[in-house]
C-alpha atoms as a PDB file:
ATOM      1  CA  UNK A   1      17.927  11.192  -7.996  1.00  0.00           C
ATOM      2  CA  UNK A   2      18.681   7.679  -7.415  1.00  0.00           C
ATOM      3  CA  UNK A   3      18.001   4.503  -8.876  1.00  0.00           C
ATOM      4  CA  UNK A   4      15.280   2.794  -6.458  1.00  0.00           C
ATOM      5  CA  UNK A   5      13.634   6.470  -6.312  1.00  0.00           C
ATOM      6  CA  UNK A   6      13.945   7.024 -10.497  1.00  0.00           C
ATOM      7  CA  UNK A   7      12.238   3.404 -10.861  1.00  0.00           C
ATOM      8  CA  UNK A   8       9.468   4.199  -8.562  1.00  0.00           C
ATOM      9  CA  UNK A   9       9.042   7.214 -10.014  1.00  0.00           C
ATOM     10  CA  UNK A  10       8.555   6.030 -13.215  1.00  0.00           C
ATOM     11  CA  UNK A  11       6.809   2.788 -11.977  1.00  0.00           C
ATOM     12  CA  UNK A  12       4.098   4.865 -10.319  1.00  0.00           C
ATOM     13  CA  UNK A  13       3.828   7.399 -13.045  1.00  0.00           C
ATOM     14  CA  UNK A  14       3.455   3.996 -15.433  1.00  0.00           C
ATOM     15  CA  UNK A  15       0.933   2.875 -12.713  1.00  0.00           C
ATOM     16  CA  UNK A  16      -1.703   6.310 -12.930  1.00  0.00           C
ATOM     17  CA  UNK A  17      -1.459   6.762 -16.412  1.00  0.00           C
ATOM     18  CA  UNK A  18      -2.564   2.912 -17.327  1.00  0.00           C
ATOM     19  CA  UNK A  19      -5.250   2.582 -14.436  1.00  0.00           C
ATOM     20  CA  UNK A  20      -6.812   5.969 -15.546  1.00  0.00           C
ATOM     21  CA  UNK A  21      -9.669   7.189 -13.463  1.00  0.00           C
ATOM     22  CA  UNK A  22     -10.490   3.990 -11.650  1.00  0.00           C
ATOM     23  CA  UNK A  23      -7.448   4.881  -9.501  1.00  0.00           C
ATOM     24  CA  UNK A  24      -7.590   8.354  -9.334  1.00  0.00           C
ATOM     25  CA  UNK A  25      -8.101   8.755  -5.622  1.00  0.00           C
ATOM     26  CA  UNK A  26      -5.010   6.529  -5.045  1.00  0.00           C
ATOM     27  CA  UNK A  27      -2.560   8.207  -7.283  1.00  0.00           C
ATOM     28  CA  UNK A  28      -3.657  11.927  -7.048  1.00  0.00           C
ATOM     29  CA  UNK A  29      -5.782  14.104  -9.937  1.00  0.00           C
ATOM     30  CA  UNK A  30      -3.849  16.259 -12.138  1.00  0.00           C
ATOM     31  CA  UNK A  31      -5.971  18.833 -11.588  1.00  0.00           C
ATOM     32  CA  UNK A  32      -5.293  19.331  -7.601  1.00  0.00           C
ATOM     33  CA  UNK A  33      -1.637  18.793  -6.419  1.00  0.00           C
ATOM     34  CA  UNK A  34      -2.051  16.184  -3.806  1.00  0.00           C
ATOM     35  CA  UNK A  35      -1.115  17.594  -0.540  1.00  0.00           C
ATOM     36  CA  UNK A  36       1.783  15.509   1.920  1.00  0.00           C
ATOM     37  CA  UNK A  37       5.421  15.580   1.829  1.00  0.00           C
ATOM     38  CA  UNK A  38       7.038  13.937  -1.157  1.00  0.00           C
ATOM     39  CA  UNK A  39       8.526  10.878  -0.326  1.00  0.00           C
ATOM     40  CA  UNK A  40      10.068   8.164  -3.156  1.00  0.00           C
ATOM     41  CA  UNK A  41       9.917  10.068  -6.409  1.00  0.00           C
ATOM     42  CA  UNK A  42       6.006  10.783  -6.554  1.00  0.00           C
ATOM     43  CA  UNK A  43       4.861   8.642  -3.772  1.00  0.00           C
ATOM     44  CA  UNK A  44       3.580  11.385  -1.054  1.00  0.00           C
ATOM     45  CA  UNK A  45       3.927  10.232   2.699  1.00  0.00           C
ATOM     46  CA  UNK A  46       1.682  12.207   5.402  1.00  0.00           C
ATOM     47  CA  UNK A  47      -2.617  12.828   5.352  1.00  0.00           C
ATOM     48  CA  UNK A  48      -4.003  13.435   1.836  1.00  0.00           C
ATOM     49  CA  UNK A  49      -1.238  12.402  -0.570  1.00  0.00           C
ATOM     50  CA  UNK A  50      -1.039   8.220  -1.784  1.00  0.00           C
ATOM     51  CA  UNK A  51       1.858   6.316   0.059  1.00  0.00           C
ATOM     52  CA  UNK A  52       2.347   3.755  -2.996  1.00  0.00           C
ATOM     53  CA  UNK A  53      -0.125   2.576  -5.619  1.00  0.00           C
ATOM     54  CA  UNK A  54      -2.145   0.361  -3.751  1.00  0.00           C
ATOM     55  CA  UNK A  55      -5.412   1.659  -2.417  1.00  0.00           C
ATOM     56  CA  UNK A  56      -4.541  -0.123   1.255  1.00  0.00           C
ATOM     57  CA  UNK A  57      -2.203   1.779   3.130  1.00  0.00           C
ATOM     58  CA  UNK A  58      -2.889   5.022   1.891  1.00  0.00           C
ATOM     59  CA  UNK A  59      -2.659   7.862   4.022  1.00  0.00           C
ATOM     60  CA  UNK A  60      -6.496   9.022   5.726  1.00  0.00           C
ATOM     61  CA  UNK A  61      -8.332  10.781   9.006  1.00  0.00           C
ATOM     62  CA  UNK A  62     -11.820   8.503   7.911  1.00  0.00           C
ATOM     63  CA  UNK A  63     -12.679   5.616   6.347  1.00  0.00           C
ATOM     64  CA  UNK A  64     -14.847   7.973   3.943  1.00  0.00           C
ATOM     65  CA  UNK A  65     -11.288   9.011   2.045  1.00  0.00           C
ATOM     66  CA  UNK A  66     -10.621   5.445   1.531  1.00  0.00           C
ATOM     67  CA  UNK A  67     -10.933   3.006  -1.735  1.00  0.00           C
ATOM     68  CA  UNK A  68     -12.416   6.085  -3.850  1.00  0.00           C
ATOM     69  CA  UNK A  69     -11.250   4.289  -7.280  1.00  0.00           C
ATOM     70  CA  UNK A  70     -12.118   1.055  -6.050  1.00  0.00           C
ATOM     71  CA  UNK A  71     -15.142  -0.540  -6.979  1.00  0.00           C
ATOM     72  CA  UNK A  72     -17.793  -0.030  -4.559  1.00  0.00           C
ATOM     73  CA  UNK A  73     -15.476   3.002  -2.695  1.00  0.00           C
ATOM     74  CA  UNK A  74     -15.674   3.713   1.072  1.00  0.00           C
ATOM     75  CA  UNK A  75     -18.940   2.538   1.148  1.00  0.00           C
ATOM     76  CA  UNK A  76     -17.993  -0.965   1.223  1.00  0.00           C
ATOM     77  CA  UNK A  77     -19.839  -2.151  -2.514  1.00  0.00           C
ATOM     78  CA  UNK A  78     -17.275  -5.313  -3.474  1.00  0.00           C
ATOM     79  CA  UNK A  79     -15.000  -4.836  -0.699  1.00  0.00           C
ATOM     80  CA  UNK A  80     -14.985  -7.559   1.731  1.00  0.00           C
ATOM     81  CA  UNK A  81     -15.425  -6.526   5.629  1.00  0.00           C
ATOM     82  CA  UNK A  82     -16.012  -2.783   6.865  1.00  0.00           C
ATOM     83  CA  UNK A  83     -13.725  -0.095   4.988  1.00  0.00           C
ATOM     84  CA  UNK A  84     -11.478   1.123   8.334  1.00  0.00           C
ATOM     85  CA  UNK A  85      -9.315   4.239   8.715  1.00  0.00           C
ATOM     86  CA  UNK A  86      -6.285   3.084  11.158  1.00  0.00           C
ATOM     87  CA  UNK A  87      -5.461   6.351  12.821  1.00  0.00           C
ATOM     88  CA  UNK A  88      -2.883   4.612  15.436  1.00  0.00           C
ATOM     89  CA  UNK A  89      -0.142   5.187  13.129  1.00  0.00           C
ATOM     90  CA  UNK A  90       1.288   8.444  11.527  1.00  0.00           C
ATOM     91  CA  UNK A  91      -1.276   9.569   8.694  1.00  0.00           C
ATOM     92  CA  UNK A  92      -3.633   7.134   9.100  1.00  0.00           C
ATOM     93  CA  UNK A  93      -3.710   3.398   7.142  1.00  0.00           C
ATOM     94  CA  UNK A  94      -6.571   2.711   5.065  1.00  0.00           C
ATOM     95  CA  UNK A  95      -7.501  -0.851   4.952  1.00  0.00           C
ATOM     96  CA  UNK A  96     -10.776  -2.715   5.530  1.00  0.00           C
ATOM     97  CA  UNK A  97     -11.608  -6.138   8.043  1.00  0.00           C
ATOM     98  CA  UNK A  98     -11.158  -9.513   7.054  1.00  0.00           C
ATOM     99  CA  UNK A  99     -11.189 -12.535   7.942  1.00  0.00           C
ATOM    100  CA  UNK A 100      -8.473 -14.455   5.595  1.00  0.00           C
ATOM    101  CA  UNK A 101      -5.949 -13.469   3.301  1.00  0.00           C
ATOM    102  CA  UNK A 102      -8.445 -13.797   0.378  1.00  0.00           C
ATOM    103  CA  UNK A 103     -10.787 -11.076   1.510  1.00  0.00           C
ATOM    104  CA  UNK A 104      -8.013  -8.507   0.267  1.00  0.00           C
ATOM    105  CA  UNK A 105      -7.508  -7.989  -3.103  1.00  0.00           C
ATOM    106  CA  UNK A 106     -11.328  -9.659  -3.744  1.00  0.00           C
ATOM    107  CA  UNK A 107     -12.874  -6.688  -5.112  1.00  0.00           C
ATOM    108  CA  UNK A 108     -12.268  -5.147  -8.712  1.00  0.00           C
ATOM    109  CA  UNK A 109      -9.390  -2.569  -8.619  1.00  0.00           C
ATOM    110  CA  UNK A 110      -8.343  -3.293  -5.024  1.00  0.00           C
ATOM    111  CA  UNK A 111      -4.814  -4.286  -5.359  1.00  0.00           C
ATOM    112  CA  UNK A 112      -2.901  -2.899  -8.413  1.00  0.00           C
ATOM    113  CA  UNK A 113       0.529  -4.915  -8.342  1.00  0.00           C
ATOM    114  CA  UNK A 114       1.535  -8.119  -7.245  1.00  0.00           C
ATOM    115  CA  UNK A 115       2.253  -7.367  -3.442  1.00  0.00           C
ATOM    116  CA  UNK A 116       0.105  -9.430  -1.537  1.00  0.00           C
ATOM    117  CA  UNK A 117      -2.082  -8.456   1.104  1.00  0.00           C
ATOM    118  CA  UNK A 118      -2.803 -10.471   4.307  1.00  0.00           C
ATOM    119  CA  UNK A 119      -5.244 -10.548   7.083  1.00  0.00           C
ATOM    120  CA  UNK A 120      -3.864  -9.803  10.397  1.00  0.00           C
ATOM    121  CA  UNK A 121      -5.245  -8.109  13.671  1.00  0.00           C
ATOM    122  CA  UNK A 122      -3.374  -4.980  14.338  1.00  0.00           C
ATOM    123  CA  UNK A 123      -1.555  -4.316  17.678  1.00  0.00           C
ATOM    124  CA  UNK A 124      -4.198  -5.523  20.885  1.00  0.00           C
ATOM    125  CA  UNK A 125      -7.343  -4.889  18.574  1.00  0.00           C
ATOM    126  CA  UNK A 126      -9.289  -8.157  17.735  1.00  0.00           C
ATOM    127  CA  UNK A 127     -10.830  -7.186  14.365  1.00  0.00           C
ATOM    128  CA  UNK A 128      -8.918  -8.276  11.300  1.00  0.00           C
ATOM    129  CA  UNK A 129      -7.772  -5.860   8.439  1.00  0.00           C
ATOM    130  CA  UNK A 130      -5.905  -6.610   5.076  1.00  0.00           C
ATOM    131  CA  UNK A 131      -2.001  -4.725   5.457  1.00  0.00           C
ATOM    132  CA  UNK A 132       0.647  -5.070   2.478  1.00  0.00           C
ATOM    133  CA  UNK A 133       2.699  -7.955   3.240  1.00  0.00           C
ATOM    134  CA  UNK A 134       6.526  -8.066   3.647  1.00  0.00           C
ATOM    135  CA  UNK A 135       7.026 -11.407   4.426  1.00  0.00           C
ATOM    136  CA  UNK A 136       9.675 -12.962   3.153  1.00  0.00           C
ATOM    137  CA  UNK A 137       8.220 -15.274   0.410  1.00  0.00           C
ATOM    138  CA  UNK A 138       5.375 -12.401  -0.238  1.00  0.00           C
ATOM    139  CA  UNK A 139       8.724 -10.222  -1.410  1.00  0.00           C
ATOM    140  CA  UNK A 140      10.459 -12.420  -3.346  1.00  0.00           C
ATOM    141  CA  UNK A 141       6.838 -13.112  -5.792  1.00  0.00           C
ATOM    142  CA  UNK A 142       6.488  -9.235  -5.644  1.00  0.00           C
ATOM    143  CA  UNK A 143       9.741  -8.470  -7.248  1.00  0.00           C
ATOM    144  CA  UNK A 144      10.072 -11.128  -9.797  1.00  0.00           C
ATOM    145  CA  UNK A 145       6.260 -10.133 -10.869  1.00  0.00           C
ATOM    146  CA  UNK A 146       6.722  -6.403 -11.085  1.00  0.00           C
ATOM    147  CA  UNK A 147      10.337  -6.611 -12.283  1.00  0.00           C
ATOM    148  CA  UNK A 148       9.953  -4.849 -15.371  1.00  0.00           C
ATOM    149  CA  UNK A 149       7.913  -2.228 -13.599  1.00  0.00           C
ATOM    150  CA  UNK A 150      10.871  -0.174 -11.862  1.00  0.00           C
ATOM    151  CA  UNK A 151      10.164  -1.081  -8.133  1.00  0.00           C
ATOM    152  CA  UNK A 152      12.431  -2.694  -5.929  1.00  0.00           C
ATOM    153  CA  UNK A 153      14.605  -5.635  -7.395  1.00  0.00           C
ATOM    154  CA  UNK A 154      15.483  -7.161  -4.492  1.00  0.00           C
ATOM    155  CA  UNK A 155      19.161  -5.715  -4.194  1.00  0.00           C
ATOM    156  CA  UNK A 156      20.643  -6.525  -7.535  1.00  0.00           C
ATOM    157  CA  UNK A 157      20.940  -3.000  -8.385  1.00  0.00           C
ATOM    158  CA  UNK A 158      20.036  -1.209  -4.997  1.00  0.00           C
ATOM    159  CA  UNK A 159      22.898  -2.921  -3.282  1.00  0.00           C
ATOM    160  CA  UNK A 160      21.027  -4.990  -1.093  1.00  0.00           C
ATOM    161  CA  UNK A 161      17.495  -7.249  -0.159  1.00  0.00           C
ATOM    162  CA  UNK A 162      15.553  -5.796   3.214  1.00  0.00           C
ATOM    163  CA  UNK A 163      12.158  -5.831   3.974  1.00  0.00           C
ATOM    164  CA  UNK A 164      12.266  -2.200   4.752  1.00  0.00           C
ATOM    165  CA  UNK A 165      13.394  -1.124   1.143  1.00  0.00           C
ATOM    166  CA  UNK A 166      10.655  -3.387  -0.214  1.00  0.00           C
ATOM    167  CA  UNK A 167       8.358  -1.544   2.004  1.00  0.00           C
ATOM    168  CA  UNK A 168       9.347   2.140   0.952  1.00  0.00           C
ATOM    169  CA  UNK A 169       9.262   0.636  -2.936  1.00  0.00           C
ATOM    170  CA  UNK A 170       5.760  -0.396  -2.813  1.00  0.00           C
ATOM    171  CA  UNK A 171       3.865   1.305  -0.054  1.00  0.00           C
ATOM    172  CA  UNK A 172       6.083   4.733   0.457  1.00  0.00           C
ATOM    173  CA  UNK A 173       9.234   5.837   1.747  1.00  0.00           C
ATOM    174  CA  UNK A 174       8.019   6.790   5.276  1.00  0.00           C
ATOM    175  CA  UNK A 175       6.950   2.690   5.444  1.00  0.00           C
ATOM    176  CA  UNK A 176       8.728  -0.038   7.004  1.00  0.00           C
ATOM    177  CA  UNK A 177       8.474  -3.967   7.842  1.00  0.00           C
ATOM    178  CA  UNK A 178       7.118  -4.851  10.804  1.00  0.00           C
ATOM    179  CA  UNK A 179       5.208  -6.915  12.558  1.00  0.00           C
ATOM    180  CA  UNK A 180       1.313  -6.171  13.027  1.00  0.00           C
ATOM    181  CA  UNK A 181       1.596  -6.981  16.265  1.00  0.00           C
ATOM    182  CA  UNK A 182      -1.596  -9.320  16.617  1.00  0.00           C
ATOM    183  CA  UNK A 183      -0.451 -11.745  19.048  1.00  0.00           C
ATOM    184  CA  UNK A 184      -0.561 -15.378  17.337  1.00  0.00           C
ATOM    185  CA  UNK A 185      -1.532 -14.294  14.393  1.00  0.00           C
ATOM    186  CA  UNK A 186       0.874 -11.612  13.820  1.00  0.00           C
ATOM    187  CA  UNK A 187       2.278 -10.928  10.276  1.00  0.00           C
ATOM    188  CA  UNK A 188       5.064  -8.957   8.992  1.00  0.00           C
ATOM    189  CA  UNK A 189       3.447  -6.286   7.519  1.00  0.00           C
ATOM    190  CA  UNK A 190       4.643  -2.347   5.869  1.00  0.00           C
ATOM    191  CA  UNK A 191       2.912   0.394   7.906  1.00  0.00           C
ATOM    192  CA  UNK A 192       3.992   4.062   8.386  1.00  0.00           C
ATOM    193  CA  UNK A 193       7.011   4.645  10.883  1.00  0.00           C
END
């Protein structure tokens, strides 16, 4: 196994076991192996299985299967905007609208590491939603605050810095940077390839 995908094991093993039940629909219950195709060492790509540790970006087919260990769940409760299933990319992307950066990550047990979240429309849809961000400066706080956590470091041991490794680190192997594709206010963002 290699480094990046022994860290992320680890990092996302270190992840379910401290958040406990609160984040039990976005790692996967012991109980019921989590269905998908395993991607980075424990990270499952593909409907049903957690791309990452963050709730956002998981994989879904309704918004009802999003934000489960989140405080108020699918049913909105803390979460700021409407909880939203994306279904025009592979798997699905659960997110929910916005309408600035500080809408994501506002409720209790939304966002789980450091890697910020920003409010972007997606492709020719005018509705906001909050995506994991791989912009550049959004990376480099990521890594330096979850560097003794196992993810991504950046290149000094994985042999090199891209937004695209970042992305398979944090939000699952089957991820990569790109833009959101919302015109003007487009932001580079990781979303299933």
């Amino acid at each position: 196994m290699s480094r990046l995908r022994t860290r992320t094991f680890a990092a996302l093993s270190l992840a379910c076991m401290l958040a406990g039940a609160a984040t039990e629909a976005a790692c996967g219950s012991s109980d019921t192996p989590p269905s998908g195709t395993p991607g980075d060492g424990g990270a499952l790509d593909g409907a049903g299985g957690p791309r990452g540790v963050e709730p956002a970006g998981q994989a879904c087919t309704a918004a009802s299967q999003c934000y489960g260990g989140v405080d108020g769940g699918a049913d909105g409760g803390a979460i700021s905007g409407d909880v939203t299933c994306i279904t025009k990319v592979p798997g699905g992307y659960c997110t929910h609208t916005c309408t600035q950066d500080s809408e994501c990550c506002a409720a209790p047990g939304e966002c789980l590491t450091a890697v910020k979240q920003v409010c972007s429309p997606f492709e020719n849809q005018s509705a906001q939603y909050c995506f994991l961000s791989c912009e550049d400066d959004d990376i480099a706080k990521a890594i330096a605050a979850n560097a003794d956590a196992g993810y991504y470091d950046g290149g000094a041991v994985d042999g090199g810095a891209t937004a695209d490794l970042y992305c398979e680190s944090y939000a699952g192997a089957a991820t990569s940077c790109r833009s959101s594709g919302g015109g003007s206010k487009n932001r580079k963002v990781c979303i299933p390839k």
